[in-house]
Protein backbone atom coordinates (compact mmCIF):
# COMPACT_ATOMS: atom_id res chain seq x y z
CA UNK A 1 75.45 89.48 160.77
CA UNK A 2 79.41 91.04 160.90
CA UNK A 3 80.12 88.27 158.40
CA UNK A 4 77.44 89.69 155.76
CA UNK A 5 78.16 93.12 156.37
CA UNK A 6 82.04 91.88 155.92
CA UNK A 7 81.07 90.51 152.28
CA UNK A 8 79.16 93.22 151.30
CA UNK A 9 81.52 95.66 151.95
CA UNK A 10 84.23 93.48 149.93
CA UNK A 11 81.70 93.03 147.23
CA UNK A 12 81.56 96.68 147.33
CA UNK A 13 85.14 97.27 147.11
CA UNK A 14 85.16 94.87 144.11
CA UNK A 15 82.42 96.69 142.29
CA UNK A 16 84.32 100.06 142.89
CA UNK A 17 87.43 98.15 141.61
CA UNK A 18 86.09 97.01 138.81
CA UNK A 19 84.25 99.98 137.48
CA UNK A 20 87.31 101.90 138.72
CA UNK A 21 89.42 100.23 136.01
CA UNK A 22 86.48 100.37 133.07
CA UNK A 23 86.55 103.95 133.56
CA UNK A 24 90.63 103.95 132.76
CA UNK A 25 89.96 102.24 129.69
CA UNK A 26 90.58 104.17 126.92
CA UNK A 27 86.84 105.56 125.34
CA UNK A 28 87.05 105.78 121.54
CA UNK A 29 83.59 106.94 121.54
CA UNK A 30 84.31 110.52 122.86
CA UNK A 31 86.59 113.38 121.66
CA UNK A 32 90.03 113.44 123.41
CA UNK A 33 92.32 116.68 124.27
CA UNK A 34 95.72 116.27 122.62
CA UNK A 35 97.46 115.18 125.49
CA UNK A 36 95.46 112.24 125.92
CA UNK A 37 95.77 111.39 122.61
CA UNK A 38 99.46 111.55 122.99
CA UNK A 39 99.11 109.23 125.82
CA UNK A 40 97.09 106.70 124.06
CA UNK A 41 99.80 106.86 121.21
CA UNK A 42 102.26 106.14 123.88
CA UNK A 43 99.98 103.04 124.92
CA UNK A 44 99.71 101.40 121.66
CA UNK A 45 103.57 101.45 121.09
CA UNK A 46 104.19 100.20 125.04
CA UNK A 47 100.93 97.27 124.02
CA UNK A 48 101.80 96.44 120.55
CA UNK A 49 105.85 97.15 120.69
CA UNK A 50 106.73 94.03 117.73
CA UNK A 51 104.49 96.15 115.49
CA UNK A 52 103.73 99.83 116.40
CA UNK A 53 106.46 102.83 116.28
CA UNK A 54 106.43 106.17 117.47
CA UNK A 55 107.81 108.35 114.25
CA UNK A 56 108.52 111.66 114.82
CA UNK A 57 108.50 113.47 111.63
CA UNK A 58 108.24 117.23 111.81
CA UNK A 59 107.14 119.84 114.84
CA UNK A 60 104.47 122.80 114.26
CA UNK A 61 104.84 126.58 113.87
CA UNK A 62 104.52 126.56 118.24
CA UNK A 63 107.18 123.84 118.18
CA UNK A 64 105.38 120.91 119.04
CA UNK A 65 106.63 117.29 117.80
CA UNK A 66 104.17 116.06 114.89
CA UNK A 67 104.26 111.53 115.22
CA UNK A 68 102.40 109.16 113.46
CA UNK A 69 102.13 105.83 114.48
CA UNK A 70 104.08 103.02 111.91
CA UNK A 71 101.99 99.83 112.10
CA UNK A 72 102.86 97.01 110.59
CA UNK A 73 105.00 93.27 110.80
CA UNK A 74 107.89 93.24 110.67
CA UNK A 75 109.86 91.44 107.91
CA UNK A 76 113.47 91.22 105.86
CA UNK A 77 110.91 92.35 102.47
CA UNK A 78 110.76 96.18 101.33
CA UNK A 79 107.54 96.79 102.31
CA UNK A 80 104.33 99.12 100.93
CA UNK A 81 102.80 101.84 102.51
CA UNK A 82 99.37 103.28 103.20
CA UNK A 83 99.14 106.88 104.65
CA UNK A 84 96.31 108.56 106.78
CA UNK A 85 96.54 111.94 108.27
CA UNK A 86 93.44 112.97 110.40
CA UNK A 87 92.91 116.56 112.42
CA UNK A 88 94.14 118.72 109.03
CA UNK A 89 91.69 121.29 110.06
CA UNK A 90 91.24 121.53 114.02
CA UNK A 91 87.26 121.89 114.27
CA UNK A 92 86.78 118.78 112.55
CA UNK A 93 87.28 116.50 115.69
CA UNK A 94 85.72 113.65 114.35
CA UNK A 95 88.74 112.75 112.30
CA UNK A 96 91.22 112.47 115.18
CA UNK A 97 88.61 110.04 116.41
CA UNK A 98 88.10 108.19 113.03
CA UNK A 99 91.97 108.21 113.09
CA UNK A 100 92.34 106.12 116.95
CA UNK A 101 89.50 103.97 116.18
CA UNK A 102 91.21 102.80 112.73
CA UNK A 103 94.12 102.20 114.88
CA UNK A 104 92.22 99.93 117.13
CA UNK A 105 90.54 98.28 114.53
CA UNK A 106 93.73 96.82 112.56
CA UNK A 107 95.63 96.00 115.94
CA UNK A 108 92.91 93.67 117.06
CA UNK A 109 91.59 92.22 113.83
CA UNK A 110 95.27 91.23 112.31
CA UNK A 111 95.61 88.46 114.99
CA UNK A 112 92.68 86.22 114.22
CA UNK A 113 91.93 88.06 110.19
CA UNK A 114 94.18 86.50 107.62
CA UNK A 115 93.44 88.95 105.01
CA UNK A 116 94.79 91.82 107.77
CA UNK A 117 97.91 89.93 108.87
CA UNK A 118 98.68 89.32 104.67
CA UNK A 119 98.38 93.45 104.74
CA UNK A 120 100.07 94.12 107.72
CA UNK A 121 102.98 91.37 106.05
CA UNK A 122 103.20 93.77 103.18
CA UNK A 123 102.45 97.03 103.93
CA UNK A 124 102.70 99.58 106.41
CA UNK A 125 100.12 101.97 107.79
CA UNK A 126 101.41 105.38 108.36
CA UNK A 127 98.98 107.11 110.95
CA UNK A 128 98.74 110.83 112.11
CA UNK A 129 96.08 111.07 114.37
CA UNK A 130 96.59 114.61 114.40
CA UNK A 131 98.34 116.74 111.97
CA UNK A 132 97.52 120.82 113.06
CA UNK A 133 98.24 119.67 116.68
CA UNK A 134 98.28 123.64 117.52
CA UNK A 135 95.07 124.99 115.79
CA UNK A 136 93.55 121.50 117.52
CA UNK A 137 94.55 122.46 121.13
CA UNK A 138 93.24 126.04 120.17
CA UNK A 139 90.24 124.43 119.17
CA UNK A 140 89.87 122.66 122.57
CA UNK A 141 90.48 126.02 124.43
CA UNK A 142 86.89 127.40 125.02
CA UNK A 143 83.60 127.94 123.20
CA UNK A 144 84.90 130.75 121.44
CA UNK A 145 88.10 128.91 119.71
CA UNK A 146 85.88 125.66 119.21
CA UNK A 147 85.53 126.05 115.65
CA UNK A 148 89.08 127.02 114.54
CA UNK A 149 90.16 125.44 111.42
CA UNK A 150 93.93 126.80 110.32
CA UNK A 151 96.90 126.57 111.91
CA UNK A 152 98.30 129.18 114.73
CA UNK A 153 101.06 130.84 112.85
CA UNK A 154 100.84 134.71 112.11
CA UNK A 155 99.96 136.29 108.93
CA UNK A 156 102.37 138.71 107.21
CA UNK A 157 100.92 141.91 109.22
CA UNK A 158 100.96 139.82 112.63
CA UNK A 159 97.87 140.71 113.36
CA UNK A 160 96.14 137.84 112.12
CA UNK A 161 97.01 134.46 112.60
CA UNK A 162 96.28 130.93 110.83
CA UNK A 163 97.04 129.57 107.17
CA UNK A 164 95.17 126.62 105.78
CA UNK A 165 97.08 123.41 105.90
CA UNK A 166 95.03 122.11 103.14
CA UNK A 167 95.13 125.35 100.85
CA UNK A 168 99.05 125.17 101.50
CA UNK A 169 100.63 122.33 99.41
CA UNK A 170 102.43 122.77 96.22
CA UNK A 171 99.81 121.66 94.05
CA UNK A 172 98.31 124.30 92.01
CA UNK A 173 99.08 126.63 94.99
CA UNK A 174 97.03 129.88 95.13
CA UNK A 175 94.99 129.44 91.83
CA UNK A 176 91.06 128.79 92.91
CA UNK A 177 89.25 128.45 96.71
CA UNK A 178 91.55 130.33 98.40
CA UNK A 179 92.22 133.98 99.90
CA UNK A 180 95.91 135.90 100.23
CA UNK A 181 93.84 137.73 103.41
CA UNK A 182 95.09 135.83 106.33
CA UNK A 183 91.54 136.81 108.12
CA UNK A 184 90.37 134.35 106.09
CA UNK A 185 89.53 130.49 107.21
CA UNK A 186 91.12 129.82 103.54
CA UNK A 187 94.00 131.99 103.72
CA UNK A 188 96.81 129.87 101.38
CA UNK A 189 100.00 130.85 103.18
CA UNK A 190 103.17 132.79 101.94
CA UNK A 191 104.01 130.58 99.54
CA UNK A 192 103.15 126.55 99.09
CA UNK A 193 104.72 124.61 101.68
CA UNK A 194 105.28 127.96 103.57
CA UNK A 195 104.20 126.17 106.72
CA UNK A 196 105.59 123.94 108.65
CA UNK A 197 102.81 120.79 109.08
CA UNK A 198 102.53 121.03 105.35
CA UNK A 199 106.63 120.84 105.30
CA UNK A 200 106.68 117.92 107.45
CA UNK A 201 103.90 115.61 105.17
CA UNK A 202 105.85 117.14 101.70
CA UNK A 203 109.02 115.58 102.97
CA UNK A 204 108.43 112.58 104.75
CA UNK A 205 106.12 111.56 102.64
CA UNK A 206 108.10 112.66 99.43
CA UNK A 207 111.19 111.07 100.56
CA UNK A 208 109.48 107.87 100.24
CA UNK A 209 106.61 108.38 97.44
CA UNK A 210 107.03 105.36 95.97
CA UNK A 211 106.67 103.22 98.74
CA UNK A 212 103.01 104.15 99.13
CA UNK A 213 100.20 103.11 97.18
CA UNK A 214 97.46 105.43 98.96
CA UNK A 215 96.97 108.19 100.72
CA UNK A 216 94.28 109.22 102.98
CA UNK A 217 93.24 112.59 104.16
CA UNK A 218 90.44 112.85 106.76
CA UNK A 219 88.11 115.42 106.95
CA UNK A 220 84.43 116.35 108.21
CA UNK A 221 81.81 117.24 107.05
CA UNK A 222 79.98 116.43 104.28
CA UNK A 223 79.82 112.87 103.60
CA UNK A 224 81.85 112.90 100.69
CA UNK A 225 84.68 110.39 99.16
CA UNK A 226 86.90 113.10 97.06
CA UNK A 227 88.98 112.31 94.24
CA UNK A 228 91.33 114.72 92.44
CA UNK A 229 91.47 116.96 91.76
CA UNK A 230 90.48 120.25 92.82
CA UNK A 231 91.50 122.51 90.75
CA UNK A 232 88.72 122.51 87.75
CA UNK A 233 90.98 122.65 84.69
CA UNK A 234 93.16 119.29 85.64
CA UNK A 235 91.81 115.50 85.73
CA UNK A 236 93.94 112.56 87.05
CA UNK A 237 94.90 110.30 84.57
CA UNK A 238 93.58 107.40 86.64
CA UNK A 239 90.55 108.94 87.42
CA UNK A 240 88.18 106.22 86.18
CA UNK A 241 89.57 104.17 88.73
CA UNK A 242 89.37 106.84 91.31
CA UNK A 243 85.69 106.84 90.77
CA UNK A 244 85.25 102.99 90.61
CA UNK A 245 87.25 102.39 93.95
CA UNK A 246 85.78 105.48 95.96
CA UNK A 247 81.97 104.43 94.78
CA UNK A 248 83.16 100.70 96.09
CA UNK A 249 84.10 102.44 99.07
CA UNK A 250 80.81 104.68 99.56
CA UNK A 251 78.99 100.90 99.01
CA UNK A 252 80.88 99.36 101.39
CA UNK A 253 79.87 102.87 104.06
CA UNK A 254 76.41 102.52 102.90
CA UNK A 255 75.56 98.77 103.68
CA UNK A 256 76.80 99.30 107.66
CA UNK A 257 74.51 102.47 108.78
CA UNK A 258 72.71 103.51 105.86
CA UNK A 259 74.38 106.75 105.20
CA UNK A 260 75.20 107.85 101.80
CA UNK A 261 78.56 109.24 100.68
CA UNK A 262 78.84 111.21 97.50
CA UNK A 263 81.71 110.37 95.32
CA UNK A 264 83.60 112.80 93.03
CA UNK A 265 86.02 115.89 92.22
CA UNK A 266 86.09 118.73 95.06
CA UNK A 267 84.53 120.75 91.78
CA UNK A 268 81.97 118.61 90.60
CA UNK A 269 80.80 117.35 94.20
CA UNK A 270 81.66 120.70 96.67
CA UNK A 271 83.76 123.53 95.49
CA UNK A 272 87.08 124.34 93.10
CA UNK A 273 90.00 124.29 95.45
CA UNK A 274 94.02 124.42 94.85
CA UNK A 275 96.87 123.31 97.21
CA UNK A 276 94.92 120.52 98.83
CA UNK A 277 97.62 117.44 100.52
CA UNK A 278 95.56 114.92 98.39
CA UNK A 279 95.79 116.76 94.81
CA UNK A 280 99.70 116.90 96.48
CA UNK A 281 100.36 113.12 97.16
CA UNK A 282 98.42 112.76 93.49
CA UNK A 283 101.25 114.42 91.76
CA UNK A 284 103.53 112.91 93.66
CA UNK A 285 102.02 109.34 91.90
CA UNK A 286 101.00 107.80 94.82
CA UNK A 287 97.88 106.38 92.88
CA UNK A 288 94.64 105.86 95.06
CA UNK A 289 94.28 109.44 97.08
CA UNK A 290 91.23 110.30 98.41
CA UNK A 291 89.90 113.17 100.79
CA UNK A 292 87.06 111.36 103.65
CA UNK A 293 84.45 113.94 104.61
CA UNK A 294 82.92 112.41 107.38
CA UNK A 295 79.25 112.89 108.83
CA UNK A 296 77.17 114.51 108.74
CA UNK A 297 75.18 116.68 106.04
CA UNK A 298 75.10 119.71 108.42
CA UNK A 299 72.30 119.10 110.84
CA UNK A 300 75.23 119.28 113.45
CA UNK A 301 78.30 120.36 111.44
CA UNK A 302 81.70 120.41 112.80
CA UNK A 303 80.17 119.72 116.51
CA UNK A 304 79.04 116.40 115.67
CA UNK A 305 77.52 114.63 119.10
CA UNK A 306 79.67 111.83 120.56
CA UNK A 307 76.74 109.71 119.98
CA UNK A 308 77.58 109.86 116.40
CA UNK A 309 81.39 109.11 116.72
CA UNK A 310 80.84 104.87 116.97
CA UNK A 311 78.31 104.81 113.42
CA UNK A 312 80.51 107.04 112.14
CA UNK A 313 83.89 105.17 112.78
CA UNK A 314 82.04 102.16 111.52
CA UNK A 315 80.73 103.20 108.71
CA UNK A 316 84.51 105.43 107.63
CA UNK A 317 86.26 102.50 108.56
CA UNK A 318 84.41 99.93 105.94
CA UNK A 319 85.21 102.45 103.09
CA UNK A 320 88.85 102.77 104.13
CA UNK A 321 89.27 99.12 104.06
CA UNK A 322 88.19 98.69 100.89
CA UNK A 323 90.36 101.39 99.03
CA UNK A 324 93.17 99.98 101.69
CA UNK A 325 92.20 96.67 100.34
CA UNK A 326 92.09 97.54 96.71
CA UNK A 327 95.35 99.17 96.65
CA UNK A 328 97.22 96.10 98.25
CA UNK A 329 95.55 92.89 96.16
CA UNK A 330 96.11 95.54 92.88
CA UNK A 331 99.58 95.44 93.83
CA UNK A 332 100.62 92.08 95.31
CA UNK A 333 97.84 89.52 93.62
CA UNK A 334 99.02 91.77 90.32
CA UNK A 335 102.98 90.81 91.23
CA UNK A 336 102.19 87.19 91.93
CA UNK A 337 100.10 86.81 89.20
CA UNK A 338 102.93 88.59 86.83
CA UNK A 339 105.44 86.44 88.59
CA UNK A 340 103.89 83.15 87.85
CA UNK A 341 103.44 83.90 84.29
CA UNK A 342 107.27 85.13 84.14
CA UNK A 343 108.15 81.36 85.52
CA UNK A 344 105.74 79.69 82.71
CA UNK A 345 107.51 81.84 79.90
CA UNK A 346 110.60 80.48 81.40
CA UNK A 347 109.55 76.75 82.10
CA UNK A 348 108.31 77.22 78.34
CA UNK A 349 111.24 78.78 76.75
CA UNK A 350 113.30 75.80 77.73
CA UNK A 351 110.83 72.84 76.71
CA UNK A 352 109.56 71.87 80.26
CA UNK A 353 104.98 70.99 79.75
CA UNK A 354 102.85 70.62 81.66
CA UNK A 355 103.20 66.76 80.90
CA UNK A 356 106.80 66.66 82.07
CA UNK A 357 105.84 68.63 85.14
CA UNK A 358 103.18 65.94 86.36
């Protein structure tokens, strides 16, 4: 009898054990406070250290560091880049989410995926999880800050406080969809680049423009692909493409949960806006830049249920991967392809056929 109450009480212990260590495991199926977030950034670098960096690139108006996570193999070759930025606007928690989960997804599919370790060979990902990590923590504060969008620096009079990030870039600046009334959830700053999380994308990612071939901005909500750009009287000159690769994507969202994305200009699809970070790293000629509005259609809005964040991430993460996708085989199967018909022109120029190669 003292034997079976022995085992049961170690089976108990085991049990407790057990479920004691499932609940340490990091859930990417609920919203996380910032300092988790920086601990689970922390993680990935201390689990993944021969292919995930910290990088430090700027700090926020309340002096708080602003990293991104650099994921990639490492190799002797100058290497691509892909950019994603999530948590722009702090209400729209989903994105931070969207942003970890993507981060997931790569680590453990480059291992056993050969089309993600060719990627991960030639490109890097550049990751921000979260970009307004001030206006996000406000966010997180109680009810009444929950749906905070801008950032937490004052407004000219200081008695206001907040300029949005993504009215704040130097790209038509201060033209159309904005305010110069800092009460206002689109207040455009000073000046463009006035603030300091807009600073820290312009230059890091400026420094190095041609290294990347597309940049992501995550948003919610909507369920929209966005293409620029926003201001009403400017196309990109690659905008046919735009539209072919962003309806690819919204395809590729549509066949995992059913949910339909609308593809298009902020003007033709939502509003006019001007100083957005994707009209930005368009003008800088980083090619393939597209805005993500993630679910849903308004039902819930900016408080989207956790029970929404897993279909969601699924469904965001498909699209991604095929603009990701599109952008690298343009770029390498292109150069390969140019590089074998550069030897044949060679082989050609000096007499060699294909009779004297057999």
């Amino acid at each position: 009898m003292l034997n079976m109450v022995g085992l049961s009480f170690v089976a108990l212990l085991l049990t407790v054990g057990a479920s004691t260590l499932e609940r340490v495991e990091y859930d990417y199926y609920k919203y996380h406070p910032m300092d988790e977030i920086n601990s689970w950034m922390a993680q990935m670098e201390k689990d993944h250290p021969d292919v995930v960096t910290i990088v430090d690139y700027g700090k926020t108006y309340e002096n708080r560091t602003i990293s991104l996570l650099r994921i990639g193999l490492k190799t002797e070759a100058k290497k691509k880049a892909i950019w994603m930025d999530c948590g722009i606007h702090a209400r729209e928690w989903i994105a931070p989410a969207f942003c970890q989960y993507f981060v997931r997804q790569i680590l453990q599919t480059y291992k056993t995926d050969a089309k993600m370790e060719t990627m991960m060979t030639n490109m890097d990902f550049y990751v921000t999880p979260v970009l307004n990590i001030d206006g996000y923590i406000y966010s997180w504060k109680d009810s009444s800050t929950r749906l905070w969008r801008k950032n937490r620096s004052p407004g000219p009079s200081g008695d206001c406080y907040g300029t949005d990030l993504n009215r704040n870039f130097d790209a038509n600046w201060g033209t159309v969809g904005v305010s110069f009334n800092c009460s206002s959830n689109v207040y455009c700053g000073r000046g463009p680049i006035s603030e300091p999380e807009a600073q820290a994308i312009t230059y890091f990612v400026g420094s190095r423009k041609e290294d990347f071939l597309c940049f992501l901005t995550i948003h919610s909500y909507g369920q929209l692909l966005l293409v620029p750009y926003g201001h009403p009287d400017f196309t990109a000159s690659n905008y046919d493409e735009l539209m072919k690769v962003g309806r690819g994507a919204a395809e590729a969202i549509l066949k995992v949960h059913g949910k339909n994305y609308t593809v298009g200009t902020s003007p033709d699809v939502l509003y006019a806006n001007s100083g957005s970070s994707r009209d930005w790293a368009r003008m800088q000629e980083i090619p393939l830049t597209f805005t993500f509005e993630l679910r849903d259609n308004g039902t819930y809005g900016f408080k989207l249920p956790e029970n929404q964040i897993q279909p969601t991430c699924e469904e965001a993460y498909s699209g991604a991967l095929h603009i990701i996708t599109y952008a690298h085989d343009k770029t390498f199967n292109g150069a390969a392809a140019t590089a074998t018909a550069t030897l044949w022109t060679m082989l050609l120029a000096v007499g060699v056929s294909g009779a004297n190669l057999m």
